[in-house]
Each structure stands twice: as C-alpha cells, then as structure tokens.
Protein backbone atom coordinates (compact mmCIF):
# COMPACT_ATOMS: atom_id res chain seq x y z
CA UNK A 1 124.14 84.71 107.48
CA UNK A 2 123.57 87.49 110.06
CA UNK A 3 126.23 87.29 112.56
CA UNK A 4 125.71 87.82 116.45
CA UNK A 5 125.14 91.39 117.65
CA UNK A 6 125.64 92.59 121.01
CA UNK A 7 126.83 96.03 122.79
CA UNK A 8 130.54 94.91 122.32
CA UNK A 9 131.16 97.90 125.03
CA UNK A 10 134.95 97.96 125.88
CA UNK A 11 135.35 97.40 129.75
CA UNK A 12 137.56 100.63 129.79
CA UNK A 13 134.54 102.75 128.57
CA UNK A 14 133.72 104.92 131.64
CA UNK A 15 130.77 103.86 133.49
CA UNK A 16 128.76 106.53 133.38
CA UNK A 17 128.95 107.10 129.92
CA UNK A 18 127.96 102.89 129.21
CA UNK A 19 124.75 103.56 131.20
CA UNK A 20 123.87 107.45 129.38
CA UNK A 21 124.56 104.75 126.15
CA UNK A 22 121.69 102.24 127.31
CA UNK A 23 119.42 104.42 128.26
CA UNK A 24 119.41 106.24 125.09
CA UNK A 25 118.84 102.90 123.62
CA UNK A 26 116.30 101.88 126.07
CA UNK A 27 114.49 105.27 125.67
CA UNK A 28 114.29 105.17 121.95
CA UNK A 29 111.69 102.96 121.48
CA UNK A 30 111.20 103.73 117.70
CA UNK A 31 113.94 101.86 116.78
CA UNK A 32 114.95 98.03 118.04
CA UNK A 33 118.52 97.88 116.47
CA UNK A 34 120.98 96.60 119.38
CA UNK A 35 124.17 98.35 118.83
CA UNK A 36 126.45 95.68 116.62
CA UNK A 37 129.08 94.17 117.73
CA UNK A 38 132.66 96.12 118.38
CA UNK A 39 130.80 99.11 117.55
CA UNK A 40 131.78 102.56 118.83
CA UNK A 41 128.96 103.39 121.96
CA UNK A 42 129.74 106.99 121.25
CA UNK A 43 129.20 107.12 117.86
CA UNK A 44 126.13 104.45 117.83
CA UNK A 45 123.93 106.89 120.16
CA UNK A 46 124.67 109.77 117.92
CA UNK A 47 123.88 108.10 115.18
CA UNK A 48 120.84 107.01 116.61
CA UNK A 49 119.94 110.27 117.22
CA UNK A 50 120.26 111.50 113.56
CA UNK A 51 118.52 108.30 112.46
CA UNK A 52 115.28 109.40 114.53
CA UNK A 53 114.87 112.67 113.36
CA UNK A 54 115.29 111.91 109.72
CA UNK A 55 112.45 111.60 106.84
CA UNK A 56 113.44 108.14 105.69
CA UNK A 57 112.39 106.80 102.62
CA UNK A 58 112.90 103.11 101.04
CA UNK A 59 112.72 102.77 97.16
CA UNK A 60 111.81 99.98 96.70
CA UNK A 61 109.70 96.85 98.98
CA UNK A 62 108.23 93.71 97.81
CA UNK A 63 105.98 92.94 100.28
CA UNK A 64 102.74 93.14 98.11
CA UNK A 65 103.34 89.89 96.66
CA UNK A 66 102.54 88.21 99.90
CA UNK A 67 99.98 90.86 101.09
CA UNK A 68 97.71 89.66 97.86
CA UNK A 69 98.80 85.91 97.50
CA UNK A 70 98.89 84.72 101.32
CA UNK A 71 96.09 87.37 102.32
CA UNK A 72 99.56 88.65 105.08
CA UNK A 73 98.48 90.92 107.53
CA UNK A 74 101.19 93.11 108.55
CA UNK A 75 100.02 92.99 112.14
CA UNK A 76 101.48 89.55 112.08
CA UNK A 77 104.90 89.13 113.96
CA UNK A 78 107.00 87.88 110.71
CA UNK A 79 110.59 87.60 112.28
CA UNK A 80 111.36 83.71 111.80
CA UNK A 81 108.39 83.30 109.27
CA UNK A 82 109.45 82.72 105.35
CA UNK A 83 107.82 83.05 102.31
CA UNK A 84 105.81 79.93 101.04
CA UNK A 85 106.79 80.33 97.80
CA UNK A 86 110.81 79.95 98.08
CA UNK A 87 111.26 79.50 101.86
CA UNK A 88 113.14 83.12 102.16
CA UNK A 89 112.82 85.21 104.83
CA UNK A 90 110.57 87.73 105.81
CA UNK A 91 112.02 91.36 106.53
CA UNK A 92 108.68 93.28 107.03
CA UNK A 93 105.74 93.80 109.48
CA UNK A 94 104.62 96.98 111.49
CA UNK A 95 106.35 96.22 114.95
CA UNK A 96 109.67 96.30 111.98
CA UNK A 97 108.28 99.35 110.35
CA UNK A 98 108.22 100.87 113.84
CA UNK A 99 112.00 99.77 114.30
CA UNK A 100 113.15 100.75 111.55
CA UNK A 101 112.53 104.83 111.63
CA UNK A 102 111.31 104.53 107.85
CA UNK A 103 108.58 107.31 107.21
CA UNK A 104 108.04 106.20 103.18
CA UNK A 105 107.93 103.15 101.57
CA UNK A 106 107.75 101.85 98.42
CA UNK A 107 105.44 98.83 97.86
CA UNK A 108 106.27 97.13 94.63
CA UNK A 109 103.21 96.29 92.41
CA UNK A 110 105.29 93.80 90.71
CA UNK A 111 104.51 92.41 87.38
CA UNK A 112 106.96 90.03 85.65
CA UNK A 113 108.01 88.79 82.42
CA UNK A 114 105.95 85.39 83.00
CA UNK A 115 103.06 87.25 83.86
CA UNK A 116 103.00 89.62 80.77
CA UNK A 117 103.63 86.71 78.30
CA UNK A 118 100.75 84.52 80.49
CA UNK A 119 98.39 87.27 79.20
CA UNK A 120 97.65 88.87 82.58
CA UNK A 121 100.01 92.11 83.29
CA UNK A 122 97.90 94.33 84.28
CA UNK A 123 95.11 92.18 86.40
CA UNK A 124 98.36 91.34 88.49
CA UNK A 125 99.28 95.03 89.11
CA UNK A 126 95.69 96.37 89.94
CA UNK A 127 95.83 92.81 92.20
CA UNK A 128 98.96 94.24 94.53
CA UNK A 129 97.35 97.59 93.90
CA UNK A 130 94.28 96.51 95.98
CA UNK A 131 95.73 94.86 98.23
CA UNK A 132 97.90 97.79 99.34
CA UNK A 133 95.35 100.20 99.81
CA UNK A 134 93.78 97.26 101.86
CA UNK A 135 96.46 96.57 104.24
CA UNK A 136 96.58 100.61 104.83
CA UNK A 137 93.14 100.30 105.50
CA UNK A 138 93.52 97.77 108.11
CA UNK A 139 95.65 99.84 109.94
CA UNK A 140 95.24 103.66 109.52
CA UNK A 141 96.70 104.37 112.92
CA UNK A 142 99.99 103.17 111.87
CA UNK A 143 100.18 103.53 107.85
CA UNK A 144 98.69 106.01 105.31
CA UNK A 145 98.56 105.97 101.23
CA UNK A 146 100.41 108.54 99.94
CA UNK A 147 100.83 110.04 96.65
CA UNK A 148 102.96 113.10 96.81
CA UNK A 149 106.23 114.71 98.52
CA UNK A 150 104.73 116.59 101.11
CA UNK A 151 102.55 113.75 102.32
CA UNK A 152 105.55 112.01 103.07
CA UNK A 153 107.00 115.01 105.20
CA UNK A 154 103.39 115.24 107.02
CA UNK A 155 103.61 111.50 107.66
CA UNK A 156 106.75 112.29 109.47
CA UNK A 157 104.71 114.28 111.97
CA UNK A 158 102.23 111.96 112.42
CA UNK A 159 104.13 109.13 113.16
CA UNK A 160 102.83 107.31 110.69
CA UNK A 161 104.23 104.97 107.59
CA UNK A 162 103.80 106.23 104.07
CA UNK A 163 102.93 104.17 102.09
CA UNK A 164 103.51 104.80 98.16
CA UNK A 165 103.21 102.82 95.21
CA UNK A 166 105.94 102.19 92.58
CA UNK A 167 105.44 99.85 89.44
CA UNK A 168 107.42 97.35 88.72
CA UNK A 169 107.77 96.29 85.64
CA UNK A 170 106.10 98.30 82.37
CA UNK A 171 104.24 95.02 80.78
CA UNK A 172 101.82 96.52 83.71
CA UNK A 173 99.92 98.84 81.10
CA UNK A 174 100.26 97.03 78.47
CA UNK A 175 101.36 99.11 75.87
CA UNK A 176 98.34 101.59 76.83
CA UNK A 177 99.27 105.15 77.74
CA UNK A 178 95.12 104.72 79.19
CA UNK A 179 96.27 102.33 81.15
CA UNK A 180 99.23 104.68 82.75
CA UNK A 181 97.05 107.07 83.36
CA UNK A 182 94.91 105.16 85.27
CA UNK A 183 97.57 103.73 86.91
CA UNK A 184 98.36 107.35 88.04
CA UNK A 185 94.94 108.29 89.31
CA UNK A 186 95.29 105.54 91.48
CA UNK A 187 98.33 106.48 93.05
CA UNK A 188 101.36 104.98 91.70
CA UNK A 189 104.13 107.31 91.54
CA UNK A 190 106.85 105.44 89.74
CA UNK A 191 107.26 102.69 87.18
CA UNK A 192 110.44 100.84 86.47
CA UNK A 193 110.29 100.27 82.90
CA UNK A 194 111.08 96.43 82.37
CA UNK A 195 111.80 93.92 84.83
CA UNK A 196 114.05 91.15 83.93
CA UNK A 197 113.08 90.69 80.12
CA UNK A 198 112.68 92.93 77.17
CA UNK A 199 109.02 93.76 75.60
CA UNK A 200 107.89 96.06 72.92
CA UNK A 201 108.90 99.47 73.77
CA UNK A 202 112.36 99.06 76.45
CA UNK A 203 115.02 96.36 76.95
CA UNK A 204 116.00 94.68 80.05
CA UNK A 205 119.76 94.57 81.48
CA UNK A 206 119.80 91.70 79.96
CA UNK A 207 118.53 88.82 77.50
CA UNK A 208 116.93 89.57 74.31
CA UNK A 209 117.37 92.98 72.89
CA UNK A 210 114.09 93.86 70.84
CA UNK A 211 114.39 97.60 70.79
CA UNK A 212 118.24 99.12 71.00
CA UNK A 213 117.05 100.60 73.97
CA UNK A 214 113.50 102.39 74.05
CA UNK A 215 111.28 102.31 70.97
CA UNK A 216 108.99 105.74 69.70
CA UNK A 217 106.84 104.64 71.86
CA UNK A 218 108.93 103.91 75.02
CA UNK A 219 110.07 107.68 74.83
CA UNK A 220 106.26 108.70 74.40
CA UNK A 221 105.89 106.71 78.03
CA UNK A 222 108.80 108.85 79.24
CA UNK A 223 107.01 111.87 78.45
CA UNK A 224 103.66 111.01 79.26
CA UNK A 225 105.13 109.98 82.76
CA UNK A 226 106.96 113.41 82.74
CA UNK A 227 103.42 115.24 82.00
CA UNK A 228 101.58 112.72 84.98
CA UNK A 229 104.50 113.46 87.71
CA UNK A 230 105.13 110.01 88.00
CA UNK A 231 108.99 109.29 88.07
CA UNK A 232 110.54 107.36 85.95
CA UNK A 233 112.65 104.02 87.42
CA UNK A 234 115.91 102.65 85.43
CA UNK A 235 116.25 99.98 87.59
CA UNK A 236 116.17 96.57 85.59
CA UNK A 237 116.97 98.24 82.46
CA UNK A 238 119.40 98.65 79.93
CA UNK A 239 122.26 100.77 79.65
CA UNK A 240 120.85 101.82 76.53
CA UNK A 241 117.79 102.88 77.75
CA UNK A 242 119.42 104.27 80.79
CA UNK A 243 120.66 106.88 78.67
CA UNK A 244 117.86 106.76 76.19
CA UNK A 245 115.49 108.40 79.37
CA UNK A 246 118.10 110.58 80.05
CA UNK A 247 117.78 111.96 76.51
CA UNK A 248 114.25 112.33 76.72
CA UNK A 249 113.35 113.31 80.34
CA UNK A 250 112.44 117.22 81.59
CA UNK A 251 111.68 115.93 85.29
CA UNK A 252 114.42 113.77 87.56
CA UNK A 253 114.55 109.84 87.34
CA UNK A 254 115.15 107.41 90.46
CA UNK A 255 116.65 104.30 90.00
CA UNK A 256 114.72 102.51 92.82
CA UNK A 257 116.93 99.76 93.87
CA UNK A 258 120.08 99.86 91.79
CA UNK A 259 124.09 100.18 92.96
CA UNK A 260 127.00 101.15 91.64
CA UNK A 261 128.75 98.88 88.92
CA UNK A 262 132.01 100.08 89.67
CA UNK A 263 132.16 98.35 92.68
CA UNK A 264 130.06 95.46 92.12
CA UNK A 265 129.97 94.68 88.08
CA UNK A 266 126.56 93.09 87.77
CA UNK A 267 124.01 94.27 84.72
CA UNK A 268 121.76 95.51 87.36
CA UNK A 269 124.21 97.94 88.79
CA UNK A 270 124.43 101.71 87.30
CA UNK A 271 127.83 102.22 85.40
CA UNK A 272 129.62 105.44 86.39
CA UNK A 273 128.86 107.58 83.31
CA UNK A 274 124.70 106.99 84.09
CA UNK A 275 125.82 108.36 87.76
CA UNK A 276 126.96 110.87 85.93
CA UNK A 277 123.93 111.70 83.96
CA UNK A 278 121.63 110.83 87.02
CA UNK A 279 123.25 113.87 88.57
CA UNK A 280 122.92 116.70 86.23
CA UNK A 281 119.63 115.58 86.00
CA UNK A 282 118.81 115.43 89.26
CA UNK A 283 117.67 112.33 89.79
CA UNK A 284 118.91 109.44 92.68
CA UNK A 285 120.43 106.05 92.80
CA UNK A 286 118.85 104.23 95.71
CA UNK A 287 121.22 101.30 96.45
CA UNK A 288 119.80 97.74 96.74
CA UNK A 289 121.02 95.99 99.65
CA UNK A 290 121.25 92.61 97.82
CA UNK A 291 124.64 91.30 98.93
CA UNK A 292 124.71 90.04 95.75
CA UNK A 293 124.13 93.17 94.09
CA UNK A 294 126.82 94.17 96.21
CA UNK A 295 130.00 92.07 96.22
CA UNK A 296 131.56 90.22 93.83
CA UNK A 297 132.53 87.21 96.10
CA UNK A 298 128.71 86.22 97.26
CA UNK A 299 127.40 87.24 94.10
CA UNK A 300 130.15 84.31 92.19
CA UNK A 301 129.12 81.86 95.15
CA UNK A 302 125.80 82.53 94.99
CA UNK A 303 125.96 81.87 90.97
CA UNK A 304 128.26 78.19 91.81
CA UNK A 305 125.96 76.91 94.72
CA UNK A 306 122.93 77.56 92.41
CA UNK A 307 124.48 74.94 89.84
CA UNK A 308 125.74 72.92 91.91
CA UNK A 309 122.22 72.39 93.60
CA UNK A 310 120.37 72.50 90.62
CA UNK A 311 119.18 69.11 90.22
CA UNK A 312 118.26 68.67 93.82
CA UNK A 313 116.15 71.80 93.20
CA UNK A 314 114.53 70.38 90.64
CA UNK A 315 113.85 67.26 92.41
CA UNK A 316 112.47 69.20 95.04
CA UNK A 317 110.20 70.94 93.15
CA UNK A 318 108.80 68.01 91.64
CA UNK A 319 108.18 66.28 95.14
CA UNK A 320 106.50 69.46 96.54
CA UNK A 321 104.48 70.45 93.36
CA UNK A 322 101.34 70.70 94.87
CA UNK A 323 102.62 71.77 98.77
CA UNK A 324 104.23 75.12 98.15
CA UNK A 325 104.66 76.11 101.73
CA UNK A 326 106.90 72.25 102.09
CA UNK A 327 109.01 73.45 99.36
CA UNK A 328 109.48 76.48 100.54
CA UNK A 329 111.19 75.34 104.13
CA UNK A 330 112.62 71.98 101.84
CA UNK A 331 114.76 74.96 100.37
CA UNK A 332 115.85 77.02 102.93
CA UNK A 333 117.03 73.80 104.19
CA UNK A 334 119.14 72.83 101.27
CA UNK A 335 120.83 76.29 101.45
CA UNK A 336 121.09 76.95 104.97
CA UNK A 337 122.94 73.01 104.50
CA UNK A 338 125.57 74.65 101.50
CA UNK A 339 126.74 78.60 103.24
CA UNK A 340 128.06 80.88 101.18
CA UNK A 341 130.06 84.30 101.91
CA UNK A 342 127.58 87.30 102.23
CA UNK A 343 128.78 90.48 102.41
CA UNK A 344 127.88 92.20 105.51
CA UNK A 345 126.20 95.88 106.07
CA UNK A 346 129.05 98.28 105.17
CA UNK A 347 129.02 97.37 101.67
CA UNK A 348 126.01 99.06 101.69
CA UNK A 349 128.07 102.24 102.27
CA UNK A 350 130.36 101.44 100.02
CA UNK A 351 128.24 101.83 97.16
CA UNK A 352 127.02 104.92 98.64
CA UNK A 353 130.63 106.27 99.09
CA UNK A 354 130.96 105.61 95.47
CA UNK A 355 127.74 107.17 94.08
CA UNK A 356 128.88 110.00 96.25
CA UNK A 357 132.35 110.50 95.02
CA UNK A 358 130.86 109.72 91.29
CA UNK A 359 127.94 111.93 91.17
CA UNK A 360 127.42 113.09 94.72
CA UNK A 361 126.03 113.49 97.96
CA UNK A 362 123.02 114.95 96.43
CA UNK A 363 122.07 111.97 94.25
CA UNK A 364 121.81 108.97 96.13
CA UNK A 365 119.56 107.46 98.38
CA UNK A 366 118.12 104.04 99.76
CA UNK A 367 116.17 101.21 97.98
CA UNK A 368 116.73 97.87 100.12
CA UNK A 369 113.94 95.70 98.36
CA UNK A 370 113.14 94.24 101.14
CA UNK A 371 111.05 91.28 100.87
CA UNK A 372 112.54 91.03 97.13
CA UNK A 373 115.57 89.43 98.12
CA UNK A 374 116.61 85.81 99.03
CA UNK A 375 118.76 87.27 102.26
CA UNK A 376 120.57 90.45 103.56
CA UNK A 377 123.38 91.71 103.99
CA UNK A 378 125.05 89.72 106.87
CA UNK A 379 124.07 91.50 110.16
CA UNK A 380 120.70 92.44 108.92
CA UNK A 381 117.52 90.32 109.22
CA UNK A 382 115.00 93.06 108.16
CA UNK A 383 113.51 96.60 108.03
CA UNK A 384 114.41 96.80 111.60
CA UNK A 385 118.42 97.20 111.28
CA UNK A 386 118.29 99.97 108.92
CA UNK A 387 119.96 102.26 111.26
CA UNK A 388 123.23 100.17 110.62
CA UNK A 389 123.65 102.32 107.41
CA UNK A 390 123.06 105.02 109.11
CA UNK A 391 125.66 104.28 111.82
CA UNK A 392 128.04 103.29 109.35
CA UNK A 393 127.74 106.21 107.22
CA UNK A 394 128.24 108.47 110.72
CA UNK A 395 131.17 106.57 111.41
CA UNK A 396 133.12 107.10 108.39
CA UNK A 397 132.50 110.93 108.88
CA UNK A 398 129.39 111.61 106.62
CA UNK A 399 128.00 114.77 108.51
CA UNK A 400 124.50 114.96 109.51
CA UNK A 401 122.90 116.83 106.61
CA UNK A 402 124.88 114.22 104.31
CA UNK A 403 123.25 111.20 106.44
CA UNK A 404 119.83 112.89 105.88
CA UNK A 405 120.07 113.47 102.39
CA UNK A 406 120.90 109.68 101.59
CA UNK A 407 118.27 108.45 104.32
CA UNK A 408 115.72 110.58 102.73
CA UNK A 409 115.89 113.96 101.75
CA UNK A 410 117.40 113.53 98.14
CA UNK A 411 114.37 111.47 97.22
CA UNK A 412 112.04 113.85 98.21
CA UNK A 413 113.74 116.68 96.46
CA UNK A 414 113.53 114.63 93.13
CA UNK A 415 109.98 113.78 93.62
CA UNK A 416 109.00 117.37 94.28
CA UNK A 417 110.76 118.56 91.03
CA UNK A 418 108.90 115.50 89.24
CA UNK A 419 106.03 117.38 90.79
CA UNK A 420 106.54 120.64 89.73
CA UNK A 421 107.68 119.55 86.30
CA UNK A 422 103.99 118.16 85.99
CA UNK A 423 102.48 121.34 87.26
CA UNK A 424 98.72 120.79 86.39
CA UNK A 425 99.10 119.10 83.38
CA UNK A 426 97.80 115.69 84.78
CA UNK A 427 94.35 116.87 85.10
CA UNK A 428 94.78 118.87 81.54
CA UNK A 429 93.03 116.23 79.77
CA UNK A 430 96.43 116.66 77.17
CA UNK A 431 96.99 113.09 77.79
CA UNK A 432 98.71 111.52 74.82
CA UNK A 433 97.03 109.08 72.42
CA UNK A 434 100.01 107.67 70.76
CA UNK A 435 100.05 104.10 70.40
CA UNK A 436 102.35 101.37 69.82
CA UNK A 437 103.26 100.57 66.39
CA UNK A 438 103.79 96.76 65.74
C-alpha cells in the first residue's frame, strides 16, 4: 500500500534553499514525482536532475493486454482506474509516460501457457502486436515504434516515447523459426523463451520439466535469434536453460524483468552464478519491481492471504462469471479488506546493489513490468514515480554515470552489440530451416 508522500522539508533547512528546491520541482514539468517523505531536498533535486537527462529504458510493460482486450487508449487518465479482468491497478498512460522521464519501453506481446495449449499462440501475439503499432499511431506526437538502439537515443531528442516490442513467452511462434522471423520483420526485438510453463524446446522456472533445459531445437532458436539481432530474454526460465543460452549465445542476453535470488529466493529471480555469466557475456539483469519478487516477507504473505481467501475467490468468480469488470473491483475489495506487508521502493535498489556487487555496474538495468503486476512497491502507484530509484540510488552514493548506466545506458549497449553481432545477416536470406523434432 503506497504510503503518503510529501516534501518532509526539515524546518531548519534554510529558506532560500527550500524555495531553489520547489522551483526546481515546479520547473521540471517532465516529471510529477513529489519528493517522498523525510527525503533529503538536496539530494532529491540533484537527483532529479540526473533523472532528466538520462536515456531511460523499461524492460519489460504489460500494457498491451488491455490496449487489445478493452480497446485502452492511452490518452485516457488511468490513475484510480483498474483492470477489469482482476481489479489491479493501472500504472500506465501518456500524462505517466510524461512523468516518468522513460524514453524506451517495452510493451509485452504476451502469450501464455493457456493460450498455447488453447491452440491460439501466435493469433494472440500478432493481436498485442497490432494493437501496439495502433496505439503509436494514435499518438505520433508523443510515442514512436522503434526497432533498434539508436532509435531509442533519437527518441531522446525528440521528446518522444519509444516504443519497442519484446515477446513474451516462445509458444508465440510455435515451434516455427518462419514464424520468428516474421516476428522480427515486424519489429519485435526480444523474446523471453517460456512464460510460466514448459513446452517443446525450453523449460519454465518451474513445473514440468520436458526438456533438461533447451532441446536441439531451443538452441537453434538461440542462434537464429543471434543471426536476426533480436535478444534473447531468460526471464521465466530455468536455471538450466539460463545457462544452456549462455552456452550457446555469440550476442548479449537481457533478462527483462528478473532480480537477484540472493536477496529474494524466488524461481523467478537470477541466482548469483547466472549474474555471473550474464556479465562476461555482456548481457543485463533488469530488476522487476514486484515486491514480491523482491522481499521475502510480502512474497510469504502474499502466498498465506492467497489460501486463506481462496474459497471466497472462487465464490466470487462464480457470482461474477459473466460481469468481469464486477469481479474485478469485488477483488480489489477482498484484498484491500486482508493488507499485507509490501516492501517499499528501496528494495528496488537493493537488488541493484547486489547485481552490482555480483556482476557489476555494467550489467544491470530496469524492467518494472508495469501493468504485469498486482501492486508496487509501497510508495509507488505507477510509471510516474520512477525517479524514486533514481533518487535512491543517488542517495546511497551511486555516481552519475553509474545512475545512467542502470536507468538506461547498459541496455542500450547490449542491444547495440546484439546489433552488431547480427551485422546483415537478417536480410541474408541464411535463415535456418531446422525444425522441431517430436
């Protein structure tokens, strides 16, 4: 639950200096954070400051899900409004996007387990596909497709939103390396192999394991992706196949929205020895801000209020079958009545502390999955509060180039070198024609 923010300026703090502090914030109007409570004036206008002028880029964002189901137009005002489907909140729009300083984002094309076993994969992903390139075209004076590094960096000038397109989940294609290729040509630059389940060529963190990590023809996907430029995501995946990528990759690999297990032990977290890996290959962990990706404590409370409320889910969604939208708010109700301890905003840093002292500065970045998530960390109710990290990373000494890297730069590095390790070769008509064997 996002506790109250405010200037929390110490009466002692020189005059002067309080107003220098509200006009900055005043005259920055890029970015609606409020300074948060007990915060350091000083050190929230410089960090402000370094927050404006970097490239920042967010792995990973969910919002496509609504953009094709609920027809969502970004221009809409979403603070307050939830999604129909589970009565979560919403943590994007463009007034948000403008808060929030982010130059590149990540939509998810999402594609599920229950969609690839319903028979429909890859109708869902060219779906979310569409209805990205739509929603940019509604609005090309604030947001622009984009496919490739520098595009991001010219986005920056313009004052405009990148947006890119990552893959989420591999059933997507299908087991057709046609089908990535296409996927390719229309601009998605990533795929995270699995999502939450196994399938026939890469196993999940967890469930079923069908493969011992990635089959043949999972590795021929890594290499294929490797020829396309497209990067490939470890998020949702294995250990196994963590390091069975590693094996096979010549370019970098992102994980999109991942954090470090070390601190929080959860199967979607990246164990130290992948951070490891990630770094001499020049890749980047781009930390989920999940809380319960994050913390231990909400994570385990999360897990006992689920069972605990199980049946009166159930009922619920038995009385609401046909009113998605009621059983949507019916649930936020039912949780907002049974709290739990979230984890506020500066465990955010301390998974980036971590993947710093693990691998280092030069290998981790941001992936909030915003819209993806149930709620935030507490002090954050959407895109629009990102500069907290930023100010929390300033405050515990992180130097400006450092901040920049994780906000941005590191990604963009990676993504280049995926670029260059392509060179020409996705127009070389090489294309592999392996296919699966069954």
């Amino acid at each position: 639950m996002p506790m109250n923010r405010g200037y929390g300026v110490d009466m002692k703090i020189n005059s002067s200096l309080f107003f220098v502090v509200v006009f900055l914030l005043i005259c920055t109007p890029t970015f609606g954070q409020t300074m948060p409570q007990g915060a350091d004036p000083k050190i929230w206008a410089e960090a402000l400051k370094i927050h404006r002028k970097a490239i920042i880029v967010d792995g990973h964002n969910d919002i496509p899900s609504p953009l094709t189901d609920d027809d969502l137009d970004l221009a809409t005002n979403t603070a307050g409004m939830i999604h129909a489907t589970d009565g979560t909140p919403y943590h994007t729009d463009l007034a948000r996007f403008k808060a929030s300083g982010i130059t590149g984002e990540f939509f998810s094309i999402y594609v599920g387990g229950d969609t690839w076993k319903a028979g429909h994969a890859m109708q869902r992903a060219m779906d979310m596909i569409d209805s990205s390139y739509r929603e940019a075209e509604r609005h090309p004076d604030q947001l622009m497709m984009c496919t490739t590094a520098a595009e991001i960096r010219q986005a920056k000038k313009l004052n405009k939103v990148c947006v890119l397109m990552g893959i989420e989940g591999g059933y997507a294609i299908e087991n057709s390396l046609h089908a990535l290729r296409n996927f390719y040509r229309l601009g998605i630059r990533y795929m995270t192999l699995t999502h939450n389940v196994s399938h026939d060529w890469a196993d999940a963190h967890a469930g079923e394991v069908k493969n011992n990590g990635l089959s043949d023809f999972g590795k021929e996907v890594v290499r294929e992706m490797n020829r396309l430029g497209m990067l490939i995501d470890i998020a949702h995946v294995s250990v196994k196949v963590m390091n069975d990528v590693l094996d096979v990759t010549k370019a970098p690999i992102i994980a999109s929205h991942s954090s470090a297990r070390a601190i929080q032990d959860h199967t979607r977290n990246v164990p130290d020895e992948v951070l490891k890996r990630v770094a001499q290959n020049g890749g980047v962990i781009m930390v989920n801000f999940y809380p319960g990706f994050l913390d231990a404590r909400t994570n385990n409370e999360e897990n006992a209020r689920t069972a605990k409320l199980k049946p009166q889910m159930d009922a619920l969604a038995k009385r609401f079958e046909n009113d998605p939208k009621g059983l949507g708010e019916a649930q936020r109700k039912l949780l907002a009545e049974n709290p739990i301890y979230i984890a506020d905003y500066k465990r955010i840093v301390d998974h980036i502390d971590h993947i710093k002292k693990v691998a280092g500065i030069d290998y981790v970045g941001l992936g909030s999955d915003f819209d993806g998530v149930p709620y935030l960390p507490s002090g954050m109710n959407g895109m629009e509060d990102l500069a907290l990290v930023t100010y929390e990373m300033y405050r515990r000494g992180y130097t400006e180039p450092e901040i920049r890297k994780v906000l941005g730069e590191n990604f963009l590095r990676a993504f280049a070198q995926a670029e260059k390790v392509a060179g020409n070769r996705q127009i070389s008509g090489q294309g592999s024609l392996v296919r699966i064997k069954k």
